[in-house]
C-alpha atoms as a PDB file:
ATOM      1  CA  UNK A   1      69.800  34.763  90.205  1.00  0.00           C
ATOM      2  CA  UNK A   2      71.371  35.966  87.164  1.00  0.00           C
ATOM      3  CA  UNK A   3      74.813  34.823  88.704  1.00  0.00           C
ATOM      4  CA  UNK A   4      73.421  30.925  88.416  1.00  0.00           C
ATOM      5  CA  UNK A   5      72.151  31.181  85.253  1.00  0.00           C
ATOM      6  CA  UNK A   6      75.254  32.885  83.826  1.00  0.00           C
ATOM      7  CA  UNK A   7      77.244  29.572  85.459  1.00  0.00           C
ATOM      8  CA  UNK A   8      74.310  27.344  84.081  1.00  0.00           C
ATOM      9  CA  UNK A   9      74.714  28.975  80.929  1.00  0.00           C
ATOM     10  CA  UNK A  10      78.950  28.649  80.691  1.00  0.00           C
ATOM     11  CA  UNK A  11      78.147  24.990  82.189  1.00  0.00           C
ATOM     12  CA  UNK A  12      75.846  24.200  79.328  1.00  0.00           C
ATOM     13  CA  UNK A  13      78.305  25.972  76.636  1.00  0.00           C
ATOM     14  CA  UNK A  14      81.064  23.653  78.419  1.00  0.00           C
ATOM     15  CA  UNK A  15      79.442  20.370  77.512  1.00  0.00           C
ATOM     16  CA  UNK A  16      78.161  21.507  73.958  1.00  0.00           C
ATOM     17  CA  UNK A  17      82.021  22.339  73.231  1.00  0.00           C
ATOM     18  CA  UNK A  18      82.502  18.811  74.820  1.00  0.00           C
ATOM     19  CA  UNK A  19      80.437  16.791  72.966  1.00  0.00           C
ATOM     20  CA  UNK A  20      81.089  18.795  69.424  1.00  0.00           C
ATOM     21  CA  UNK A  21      85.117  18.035  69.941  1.00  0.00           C
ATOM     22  CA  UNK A  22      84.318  14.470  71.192  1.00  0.00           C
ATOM     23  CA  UNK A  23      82.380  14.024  67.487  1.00  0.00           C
ATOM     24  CA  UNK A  24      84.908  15.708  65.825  1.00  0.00           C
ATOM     25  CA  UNK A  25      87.795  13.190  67.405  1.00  0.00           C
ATOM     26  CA  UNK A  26      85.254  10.323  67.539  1.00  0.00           C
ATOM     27  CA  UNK A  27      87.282   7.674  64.998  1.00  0.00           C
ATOM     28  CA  UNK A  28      85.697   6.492  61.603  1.00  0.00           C
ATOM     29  CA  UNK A  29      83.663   3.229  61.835  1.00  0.00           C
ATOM     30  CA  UNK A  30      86.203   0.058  60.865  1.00  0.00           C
ATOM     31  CA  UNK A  31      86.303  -1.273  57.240  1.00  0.00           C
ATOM     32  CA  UNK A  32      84.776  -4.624  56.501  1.00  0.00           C
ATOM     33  CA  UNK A  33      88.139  -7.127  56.030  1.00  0.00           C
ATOM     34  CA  UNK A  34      86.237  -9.861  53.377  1.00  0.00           C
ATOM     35  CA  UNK A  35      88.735 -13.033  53.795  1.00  0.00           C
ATOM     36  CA  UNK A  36      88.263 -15.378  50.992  1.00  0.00           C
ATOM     37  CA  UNK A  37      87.845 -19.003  51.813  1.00  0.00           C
ATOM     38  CA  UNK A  38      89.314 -21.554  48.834  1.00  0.00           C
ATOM     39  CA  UNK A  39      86.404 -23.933  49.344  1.00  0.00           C
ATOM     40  CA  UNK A  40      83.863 -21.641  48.632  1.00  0.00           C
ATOM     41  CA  UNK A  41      86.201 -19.534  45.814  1.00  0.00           C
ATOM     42  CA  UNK A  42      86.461 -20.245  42.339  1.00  0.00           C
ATOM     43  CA  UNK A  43      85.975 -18.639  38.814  1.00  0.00           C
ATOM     44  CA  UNK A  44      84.543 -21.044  35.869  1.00  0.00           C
ATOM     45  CA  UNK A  45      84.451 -19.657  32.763  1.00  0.00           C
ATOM     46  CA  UNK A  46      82.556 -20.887  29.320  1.00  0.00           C
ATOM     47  CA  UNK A  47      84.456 -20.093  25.886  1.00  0.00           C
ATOM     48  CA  UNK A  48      81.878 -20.900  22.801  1.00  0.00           C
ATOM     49  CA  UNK A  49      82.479 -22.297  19.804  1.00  0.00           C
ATOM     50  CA  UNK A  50      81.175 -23.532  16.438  1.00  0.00           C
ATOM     51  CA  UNK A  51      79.967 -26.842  17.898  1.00  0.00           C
ATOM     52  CA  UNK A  52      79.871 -26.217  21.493  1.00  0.00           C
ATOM     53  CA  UNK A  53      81.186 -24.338  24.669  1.00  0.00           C
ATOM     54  CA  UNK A  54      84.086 -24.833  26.271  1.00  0.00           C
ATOM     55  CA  UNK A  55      83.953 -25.086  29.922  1.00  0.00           C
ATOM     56  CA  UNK A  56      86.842 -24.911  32.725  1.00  0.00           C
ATOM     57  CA  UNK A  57      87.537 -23.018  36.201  1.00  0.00           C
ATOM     58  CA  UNK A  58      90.613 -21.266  38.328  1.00  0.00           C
ATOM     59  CA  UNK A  59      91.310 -22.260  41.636  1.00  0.00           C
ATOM     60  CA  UNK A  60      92.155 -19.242  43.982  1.00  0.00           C
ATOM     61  CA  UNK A  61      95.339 -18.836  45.340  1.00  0.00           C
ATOM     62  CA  UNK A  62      94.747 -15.985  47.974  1.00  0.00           C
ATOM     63  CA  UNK A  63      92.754 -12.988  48.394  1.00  0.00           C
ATOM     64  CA  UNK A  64      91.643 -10.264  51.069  1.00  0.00           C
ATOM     65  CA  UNK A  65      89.087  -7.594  50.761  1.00  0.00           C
ATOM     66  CA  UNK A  66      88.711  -4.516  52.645  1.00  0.00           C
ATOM     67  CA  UNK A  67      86.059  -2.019  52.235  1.00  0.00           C
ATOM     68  CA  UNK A  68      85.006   0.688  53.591  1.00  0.00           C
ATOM     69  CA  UNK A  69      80.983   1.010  53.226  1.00  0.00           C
ATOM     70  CA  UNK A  70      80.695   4.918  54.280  1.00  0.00           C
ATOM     71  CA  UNK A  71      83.618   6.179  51.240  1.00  0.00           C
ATOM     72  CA  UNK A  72      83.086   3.121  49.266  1.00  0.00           C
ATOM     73  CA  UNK A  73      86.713   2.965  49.281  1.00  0.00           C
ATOM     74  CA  UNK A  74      88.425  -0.642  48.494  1.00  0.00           C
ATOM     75  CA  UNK A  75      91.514  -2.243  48.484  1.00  0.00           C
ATOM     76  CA  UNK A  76      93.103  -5.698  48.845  1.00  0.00           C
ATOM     77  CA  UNK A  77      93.247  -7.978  46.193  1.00  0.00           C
ATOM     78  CA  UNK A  78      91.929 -11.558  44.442  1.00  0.00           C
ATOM     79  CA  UNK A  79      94.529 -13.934  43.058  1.00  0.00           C
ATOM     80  CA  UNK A  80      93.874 -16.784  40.995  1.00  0.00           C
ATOM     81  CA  UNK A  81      96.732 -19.159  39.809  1.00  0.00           C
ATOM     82  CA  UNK A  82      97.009 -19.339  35.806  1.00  0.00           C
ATOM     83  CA  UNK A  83      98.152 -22.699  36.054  1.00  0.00           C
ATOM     84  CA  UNK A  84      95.401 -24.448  37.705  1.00  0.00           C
ATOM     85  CA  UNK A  85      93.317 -23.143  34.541  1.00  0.00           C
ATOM     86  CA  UNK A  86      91.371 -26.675  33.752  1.00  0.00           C
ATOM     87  CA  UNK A  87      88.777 -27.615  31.102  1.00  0.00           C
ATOM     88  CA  UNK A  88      89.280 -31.364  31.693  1.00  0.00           C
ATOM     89  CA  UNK A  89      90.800 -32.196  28.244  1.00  0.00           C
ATOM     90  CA  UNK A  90      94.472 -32.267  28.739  1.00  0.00           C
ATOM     91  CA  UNK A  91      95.362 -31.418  25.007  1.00  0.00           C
ATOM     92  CA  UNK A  92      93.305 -28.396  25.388  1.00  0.00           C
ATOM     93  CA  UNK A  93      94.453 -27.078  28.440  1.00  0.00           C
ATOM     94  CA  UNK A  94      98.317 -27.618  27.545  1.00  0.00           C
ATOM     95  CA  UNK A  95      97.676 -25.370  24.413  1.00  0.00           C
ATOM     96  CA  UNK A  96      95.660 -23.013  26.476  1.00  0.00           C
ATOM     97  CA  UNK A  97      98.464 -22.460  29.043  1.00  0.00           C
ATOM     98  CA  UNK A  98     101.006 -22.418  26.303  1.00  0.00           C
ATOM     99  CA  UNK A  99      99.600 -20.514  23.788  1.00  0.00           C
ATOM    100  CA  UNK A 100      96.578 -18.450  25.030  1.00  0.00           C
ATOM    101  CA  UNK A 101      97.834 -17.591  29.081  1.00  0.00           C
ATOM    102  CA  UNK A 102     101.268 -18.511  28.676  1.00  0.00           C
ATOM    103  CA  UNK A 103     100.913 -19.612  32.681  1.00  0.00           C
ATOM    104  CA  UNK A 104     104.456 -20.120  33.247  1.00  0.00           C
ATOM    105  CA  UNK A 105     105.638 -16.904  32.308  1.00  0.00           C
ATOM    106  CA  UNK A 106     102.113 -15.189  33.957  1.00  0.00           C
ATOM    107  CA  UNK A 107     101.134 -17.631  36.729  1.00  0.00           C
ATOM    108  CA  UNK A 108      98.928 -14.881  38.228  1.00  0.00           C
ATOM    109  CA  UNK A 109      95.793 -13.744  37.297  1.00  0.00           C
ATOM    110  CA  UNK A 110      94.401 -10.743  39.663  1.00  0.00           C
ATOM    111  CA  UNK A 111      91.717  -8.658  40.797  1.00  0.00           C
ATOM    112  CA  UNK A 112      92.806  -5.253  42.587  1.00  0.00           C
ATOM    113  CA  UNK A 113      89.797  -3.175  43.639  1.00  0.00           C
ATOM    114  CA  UNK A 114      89.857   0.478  44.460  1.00  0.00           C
ATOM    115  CA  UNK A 115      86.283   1.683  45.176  1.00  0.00           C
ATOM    116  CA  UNK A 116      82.824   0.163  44.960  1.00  0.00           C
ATOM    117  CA  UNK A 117      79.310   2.373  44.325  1.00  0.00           C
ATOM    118  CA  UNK A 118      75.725   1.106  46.026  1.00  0.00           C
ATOM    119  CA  UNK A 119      74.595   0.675  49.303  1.00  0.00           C
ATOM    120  CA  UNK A 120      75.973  -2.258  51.291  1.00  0.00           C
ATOM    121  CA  UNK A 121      73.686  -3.271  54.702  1.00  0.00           C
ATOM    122  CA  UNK A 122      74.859  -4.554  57.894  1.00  0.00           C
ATOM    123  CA  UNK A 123      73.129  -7.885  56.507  1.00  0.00           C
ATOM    124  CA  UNK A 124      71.366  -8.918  53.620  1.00  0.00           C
ATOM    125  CA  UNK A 125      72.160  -8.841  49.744  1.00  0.00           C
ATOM    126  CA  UNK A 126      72.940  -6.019  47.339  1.00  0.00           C
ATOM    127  CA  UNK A 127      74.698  -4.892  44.068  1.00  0.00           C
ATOM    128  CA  UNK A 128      77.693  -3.244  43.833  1.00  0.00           C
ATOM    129  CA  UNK A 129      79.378  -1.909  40.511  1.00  0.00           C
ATOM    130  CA  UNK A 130      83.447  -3.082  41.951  1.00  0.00           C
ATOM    131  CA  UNK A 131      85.906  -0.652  39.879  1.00  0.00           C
ATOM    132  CA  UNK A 132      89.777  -1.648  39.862  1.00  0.00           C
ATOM    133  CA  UNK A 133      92.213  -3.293  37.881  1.00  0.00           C
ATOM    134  CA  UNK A 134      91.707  -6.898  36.355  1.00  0.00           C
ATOM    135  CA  UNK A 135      95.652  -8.093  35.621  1.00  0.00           C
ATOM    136  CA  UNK A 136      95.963 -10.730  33.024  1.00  0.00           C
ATOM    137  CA  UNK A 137      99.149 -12.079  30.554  1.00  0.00           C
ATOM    138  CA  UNK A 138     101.599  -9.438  31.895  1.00  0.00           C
ATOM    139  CA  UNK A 139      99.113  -6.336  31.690  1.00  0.00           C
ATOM    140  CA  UNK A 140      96.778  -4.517  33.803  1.00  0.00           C
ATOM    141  CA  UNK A 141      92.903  -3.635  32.528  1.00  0.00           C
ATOM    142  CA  UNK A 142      90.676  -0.963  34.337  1.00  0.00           C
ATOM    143  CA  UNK A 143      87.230  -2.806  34.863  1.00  0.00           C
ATOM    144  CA  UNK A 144      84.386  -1.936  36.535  1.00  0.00           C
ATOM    145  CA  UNK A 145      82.274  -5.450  37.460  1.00  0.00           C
ATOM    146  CA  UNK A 146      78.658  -5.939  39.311  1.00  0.00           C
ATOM    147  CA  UNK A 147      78.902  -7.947  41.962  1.00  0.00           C
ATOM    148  CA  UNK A 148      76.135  -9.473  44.265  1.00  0.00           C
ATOM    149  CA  UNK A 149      77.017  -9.803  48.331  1.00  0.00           C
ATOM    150  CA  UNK A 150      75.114 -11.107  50.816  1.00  0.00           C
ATOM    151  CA  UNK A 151      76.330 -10.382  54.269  1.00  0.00           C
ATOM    152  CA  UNK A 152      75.390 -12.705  57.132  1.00  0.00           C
ATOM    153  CA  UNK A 153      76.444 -12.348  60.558  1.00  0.00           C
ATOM    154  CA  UNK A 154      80.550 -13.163  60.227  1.00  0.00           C
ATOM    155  CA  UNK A 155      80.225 -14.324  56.686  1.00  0.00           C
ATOM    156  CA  UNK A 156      79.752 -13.202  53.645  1.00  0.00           C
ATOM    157  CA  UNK A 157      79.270 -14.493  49.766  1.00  0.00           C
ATOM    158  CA  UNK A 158      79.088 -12.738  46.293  1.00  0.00           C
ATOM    159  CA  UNK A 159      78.511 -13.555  42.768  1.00  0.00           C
ATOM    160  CA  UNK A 160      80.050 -11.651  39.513  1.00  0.00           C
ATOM    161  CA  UNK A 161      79.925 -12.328  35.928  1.00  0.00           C
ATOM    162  CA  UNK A 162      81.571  -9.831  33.078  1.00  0.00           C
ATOM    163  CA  UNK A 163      83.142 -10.802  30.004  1.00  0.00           C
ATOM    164  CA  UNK A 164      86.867 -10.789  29.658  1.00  0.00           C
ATOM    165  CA  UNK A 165      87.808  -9.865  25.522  1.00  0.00           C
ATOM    166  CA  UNK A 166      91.330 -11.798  25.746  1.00  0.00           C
ATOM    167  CA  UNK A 167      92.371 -11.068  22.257  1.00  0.00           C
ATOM    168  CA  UNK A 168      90.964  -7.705  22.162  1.00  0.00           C
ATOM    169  CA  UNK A 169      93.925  -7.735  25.516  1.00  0.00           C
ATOM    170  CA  UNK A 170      96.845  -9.084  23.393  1.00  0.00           C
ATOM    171  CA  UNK A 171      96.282 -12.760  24.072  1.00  0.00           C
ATOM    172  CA  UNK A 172      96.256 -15.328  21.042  1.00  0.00           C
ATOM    173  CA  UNK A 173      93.067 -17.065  19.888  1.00  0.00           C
ATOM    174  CA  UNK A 174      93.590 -20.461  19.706  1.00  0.00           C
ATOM    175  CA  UNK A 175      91.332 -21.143  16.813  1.00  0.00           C
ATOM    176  CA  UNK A 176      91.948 -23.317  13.792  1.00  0.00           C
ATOM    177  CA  UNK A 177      91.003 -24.750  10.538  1.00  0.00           C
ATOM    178  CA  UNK A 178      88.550 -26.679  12.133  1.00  0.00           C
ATOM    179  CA  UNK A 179      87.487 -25.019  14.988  1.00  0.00           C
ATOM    180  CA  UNK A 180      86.494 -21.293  15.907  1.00  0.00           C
ATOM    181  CA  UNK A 181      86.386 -19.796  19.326  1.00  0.00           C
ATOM    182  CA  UNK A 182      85.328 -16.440  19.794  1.00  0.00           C
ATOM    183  CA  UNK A 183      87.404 -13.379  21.053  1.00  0.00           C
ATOM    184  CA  UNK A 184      86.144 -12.588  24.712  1.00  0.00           C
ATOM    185  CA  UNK A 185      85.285 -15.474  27.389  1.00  0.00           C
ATOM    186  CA  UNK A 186      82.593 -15.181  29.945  1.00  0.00           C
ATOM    187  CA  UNK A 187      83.945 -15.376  33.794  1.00  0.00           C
ATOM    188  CA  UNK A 188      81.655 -16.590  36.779  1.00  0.00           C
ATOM    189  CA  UNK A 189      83.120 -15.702  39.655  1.00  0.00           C
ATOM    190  CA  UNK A 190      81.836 -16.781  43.146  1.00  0.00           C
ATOM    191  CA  UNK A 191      83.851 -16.407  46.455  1.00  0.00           C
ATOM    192  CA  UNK A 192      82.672 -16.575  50.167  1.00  0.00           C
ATOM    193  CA  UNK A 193      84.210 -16.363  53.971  1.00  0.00           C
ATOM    194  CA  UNK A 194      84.536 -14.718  56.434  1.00  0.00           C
ATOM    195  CA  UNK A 195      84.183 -11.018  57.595  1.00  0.00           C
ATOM    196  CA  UNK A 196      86.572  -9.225  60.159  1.00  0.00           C
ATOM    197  CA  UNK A 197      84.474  -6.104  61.089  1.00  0.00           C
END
């Protein structure tokens, strides 16, 4: 008798070993890979001034997410093109590209993130506070931005808005005489597509 329950016993340490290493070895669950359709990916942004706002959008160029929900590691990256900067007055926009973005000397504007804090669930919306690096007229900025996602099935959406201070970040106000803009211009940022899990 105690002979089988000594082999029960080494049997039983046996698969508790087993299933410890296989847990140990067991690889981490995949990073979410957030592909960013154009149609559905755009940043408008509203500049005030003295008699009204000024309002015009980016078109995005490319962009990939990944991000890893467990770690709240991030990485990939969101690029819009400088050039396609539009307000839909062409007098304003050449000075805006000339002066202000100087697009053809910066035609990229970018979003790098690094990590993200807040709970993101298999479906459903949340907040997350996105840190990384916002890169702009030749320099990079450290930014941390809220952003709302939704997660649906294979698809995903989100929705971000944060003030950019361009002169504050060594880019020219293009006030005159006659008209004053302020110093920092308000970014809405919405993007959507599809999720590789």
């Amino acid at each position: 008798m105690k002979k089988i329950i000594g082999i029960v016993a080494v049997l039983l340490s046996l698969a508790l070993s087993a299933g410890s290493l296989a847990a140990q070895t067991a690889p981490p669950a995949p990073a979410l890979v957030l592909q960013l359709d154009p149609a559905q990916t755009g940043a408008d942004f509203d500049l005030p001034d003295v008699l009204h706002t000024v309002r015009g959008s980016f078109a995005l160029k490319r962009g990939t997410i990944q991000f890893d929900p467990a770690s709240g590691k991030a990485g990939g990256e969101v690029v819009f093109a400088a050039p396609s900067g539009n307000t839909g007055n062409s007098s304003r926009d050449r000075k805006m590209h000339k002066d202000v973005l100087e697009s053809l000397h910066y035609p990229e504007i970018v979003f790098r993130p690094d990590h993200a804090q807040g709970v993101l669930p298999a479906s459903g919306t949340s907040t997350l506070q996105v840190h990384g690096v916002f890169g702009i007229h030749g320099a990079e900025h450290e930014v941390t931005i809220p952003v709302e996602v939704s997660l649906s099935g294979s698809t995903w959406k989100a929705n971000a808005s944060f003030p950019v201070p361009y002169a504050l970040w060594g880019m020219k106000n293009p006030s005159v005489f006659f008209l004053r803009v302020g110093d920092s211009v308000a970014i809405k940022f919405h993007a959507g597509g599809s999720i590789v899990r």
